[in-house]
C-alpha atoms as a PDB file:
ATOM      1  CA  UNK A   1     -81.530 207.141  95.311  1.00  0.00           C
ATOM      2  CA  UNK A   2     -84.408 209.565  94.088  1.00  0.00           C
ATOM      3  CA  UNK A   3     -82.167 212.492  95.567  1.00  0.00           C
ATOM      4  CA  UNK A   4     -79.037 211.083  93.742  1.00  0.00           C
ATOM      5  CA  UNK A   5     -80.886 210.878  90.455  1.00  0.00           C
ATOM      6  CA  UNK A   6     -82.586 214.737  90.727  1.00  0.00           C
ATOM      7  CA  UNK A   7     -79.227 215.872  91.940  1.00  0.00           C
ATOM      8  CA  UNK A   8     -76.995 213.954  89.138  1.00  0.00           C
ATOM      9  CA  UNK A   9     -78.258 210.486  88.341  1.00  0.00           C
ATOM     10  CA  UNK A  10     -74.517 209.843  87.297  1.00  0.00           C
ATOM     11  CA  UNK A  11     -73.945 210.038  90.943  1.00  0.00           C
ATOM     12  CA  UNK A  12     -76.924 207.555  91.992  1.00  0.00           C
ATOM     13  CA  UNK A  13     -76.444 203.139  91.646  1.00  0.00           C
ATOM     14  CA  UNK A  14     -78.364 202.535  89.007  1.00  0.00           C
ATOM     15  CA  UNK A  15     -78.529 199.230  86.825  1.00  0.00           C
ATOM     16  CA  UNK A  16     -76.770 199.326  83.471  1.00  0.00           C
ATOM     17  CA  UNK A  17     -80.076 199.537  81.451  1.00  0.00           C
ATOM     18  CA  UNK A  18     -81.326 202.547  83.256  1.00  0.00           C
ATOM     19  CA  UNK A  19     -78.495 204.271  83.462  1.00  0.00           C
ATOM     20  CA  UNK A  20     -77.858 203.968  79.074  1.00  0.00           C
ATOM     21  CA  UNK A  21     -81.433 205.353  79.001  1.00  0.00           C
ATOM     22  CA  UNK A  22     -80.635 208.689  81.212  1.00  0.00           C
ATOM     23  CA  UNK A  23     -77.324 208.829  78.780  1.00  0.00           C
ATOM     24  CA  UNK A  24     -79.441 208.590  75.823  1.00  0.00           C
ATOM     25  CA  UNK A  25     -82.072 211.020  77.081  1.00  0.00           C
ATOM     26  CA  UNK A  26     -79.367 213.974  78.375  1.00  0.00           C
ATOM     27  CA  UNK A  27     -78.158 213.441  74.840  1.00  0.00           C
ATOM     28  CA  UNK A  28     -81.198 213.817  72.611  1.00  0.00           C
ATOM     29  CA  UNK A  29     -81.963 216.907  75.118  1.00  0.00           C
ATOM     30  CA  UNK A  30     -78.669 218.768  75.288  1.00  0.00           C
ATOM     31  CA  UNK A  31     -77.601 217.820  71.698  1.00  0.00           C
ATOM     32  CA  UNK A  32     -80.531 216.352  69.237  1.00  0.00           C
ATOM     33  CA  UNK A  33     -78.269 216.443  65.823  1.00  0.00           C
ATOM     34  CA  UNK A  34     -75.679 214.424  67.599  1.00  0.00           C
ATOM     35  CA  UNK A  35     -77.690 211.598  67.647  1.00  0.00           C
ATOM     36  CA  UNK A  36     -76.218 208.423  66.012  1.00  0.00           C
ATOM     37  CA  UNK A  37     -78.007 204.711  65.087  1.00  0.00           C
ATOM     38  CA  UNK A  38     -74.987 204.044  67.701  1.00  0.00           C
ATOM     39  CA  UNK A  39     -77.192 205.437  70.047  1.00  0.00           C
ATOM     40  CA  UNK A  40     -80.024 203.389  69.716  1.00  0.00           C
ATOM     41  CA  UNK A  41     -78.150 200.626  69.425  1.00  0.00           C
ATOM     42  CA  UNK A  42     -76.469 201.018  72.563  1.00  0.00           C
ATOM     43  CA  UNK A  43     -80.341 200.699  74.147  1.00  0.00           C
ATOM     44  CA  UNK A  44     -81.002 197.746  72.463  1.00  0.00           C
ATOM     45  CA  UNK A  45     -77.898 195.824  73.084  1.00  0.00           C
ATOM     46  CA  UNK A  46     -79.011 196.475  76.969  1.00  0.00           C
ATOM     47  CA  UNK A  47     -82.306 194.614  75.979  1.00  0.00           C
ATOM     48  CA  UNK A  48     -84.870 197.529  75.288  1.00  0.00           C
ATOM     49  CA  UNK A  49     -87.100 196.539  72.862  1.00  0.00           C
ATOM     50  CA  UNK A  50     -87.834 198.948  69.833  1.00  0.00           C
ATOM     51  CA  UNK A  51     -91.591 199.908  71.287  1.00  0.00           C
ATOM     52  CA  UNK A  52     -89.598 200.805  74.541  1.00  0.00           C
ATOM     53  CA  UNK A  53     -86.912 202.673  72.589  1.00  0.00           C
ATOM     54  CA  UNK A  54     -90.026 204.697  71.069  1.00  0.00           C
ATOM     55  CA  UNK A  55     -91.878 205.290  74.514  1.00  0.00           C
ATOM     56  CA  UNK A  56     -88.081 206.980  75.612  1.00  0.00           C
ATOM     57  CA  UNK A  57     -87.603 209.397  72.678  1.00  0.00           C
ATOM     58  CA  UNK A  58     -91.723 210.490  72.600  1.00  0.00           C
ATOM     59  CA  UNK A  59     -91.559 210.795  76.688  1.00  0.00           C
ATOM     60  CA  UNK A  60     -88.146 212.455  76.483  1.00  0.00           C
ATOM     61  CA  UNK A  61     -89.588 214.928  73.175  1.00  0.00           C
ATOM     62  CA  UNK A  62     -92.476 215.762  74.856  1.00  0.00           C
ATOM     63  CA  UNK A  63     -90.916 216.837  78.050  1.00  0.00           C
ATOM     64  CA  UNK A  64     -88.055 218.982  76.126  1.00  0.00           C
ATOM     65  CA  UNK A  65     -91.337 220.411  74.076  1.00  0.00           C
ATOM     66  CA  UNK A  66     -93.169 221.754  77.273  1.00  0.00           C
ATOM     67  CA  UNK A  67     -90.091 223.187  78.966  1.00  0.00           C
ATOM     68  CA  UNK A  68     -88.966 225.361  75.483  1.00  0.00           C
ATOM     69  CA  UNK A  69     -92.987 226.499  75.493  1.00  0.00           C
ATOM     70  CA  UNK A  70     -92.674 227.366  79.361  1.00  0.00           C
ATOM     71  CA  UNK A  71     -88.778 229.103  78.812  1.00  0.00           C
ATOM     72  CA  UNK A  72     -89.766 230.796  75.723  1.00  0.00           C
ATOM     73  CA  UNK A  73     -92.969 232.265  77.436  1.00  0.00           C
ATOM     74  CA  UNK A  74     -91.372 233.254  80.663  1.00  0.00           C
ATOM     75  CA  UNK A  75     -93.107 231.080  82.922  1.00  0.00           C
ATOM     76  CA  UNK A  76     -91.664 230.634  86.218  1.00  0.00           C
ATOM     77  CA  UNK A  77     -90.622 227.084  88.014  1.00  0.00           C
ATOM     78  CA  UNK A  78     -92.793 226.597  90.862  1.00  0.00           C
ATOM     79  CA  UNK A  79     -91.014 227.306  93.949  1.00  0.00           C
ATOM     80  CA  UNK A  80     -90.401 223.828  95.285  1.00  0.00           C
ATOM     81  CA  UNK A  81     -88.371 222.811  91.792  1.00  0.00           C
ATOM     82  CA  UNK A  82     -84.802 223.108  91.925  1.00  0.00           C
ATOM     83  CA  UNK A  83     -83.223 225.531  89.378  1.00  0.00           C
ATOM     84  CA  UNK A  84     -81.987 223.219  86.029  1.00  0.00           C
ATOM     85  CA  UNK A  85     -78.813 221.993  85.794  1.00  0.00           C
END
């Protein structure tokens, strides 16, 4: 499963919940001024509170943060990290 969700977690069985957090996530990443209340409400209608909701969007933010600082400076992925999607 860990190799289905690297690869393409659309690919991998994952529960409903997890798999309308990856959504969300690849959607505040590829396209941020997309986002819609929709969006969070699609989270909380599969149960994610609103502290949970928050956790997602700072991990998710923080991640998107480091990678633009690493592209932007040129640093190089180390060499057992497959090239990004």
């Amino acid at each position: 499963m860990v190799e289905a969700i690297k690869t393409d977690y659309r690919t991998a069985e994952l529960d409903e919940a997890t798999r309308a957090v990856l959504d969300f996530v690849v959607k505040l990443t590829r396209t941020p001024g997309e986002m819609k209340p929709s969006d969070l409400d699609a989270l909380r209608q599969h149960g994610l509170s609103e502290l949970a909701i928050h956790d997602i969007v700072q991990v998710a933010a923080y991640f998107n943060y480091i990678n633009r600082i690493a592209d932007g400076l040129g640093v190089d992925l180390e060499p057992e990290m497959p090239p990004p999607l």
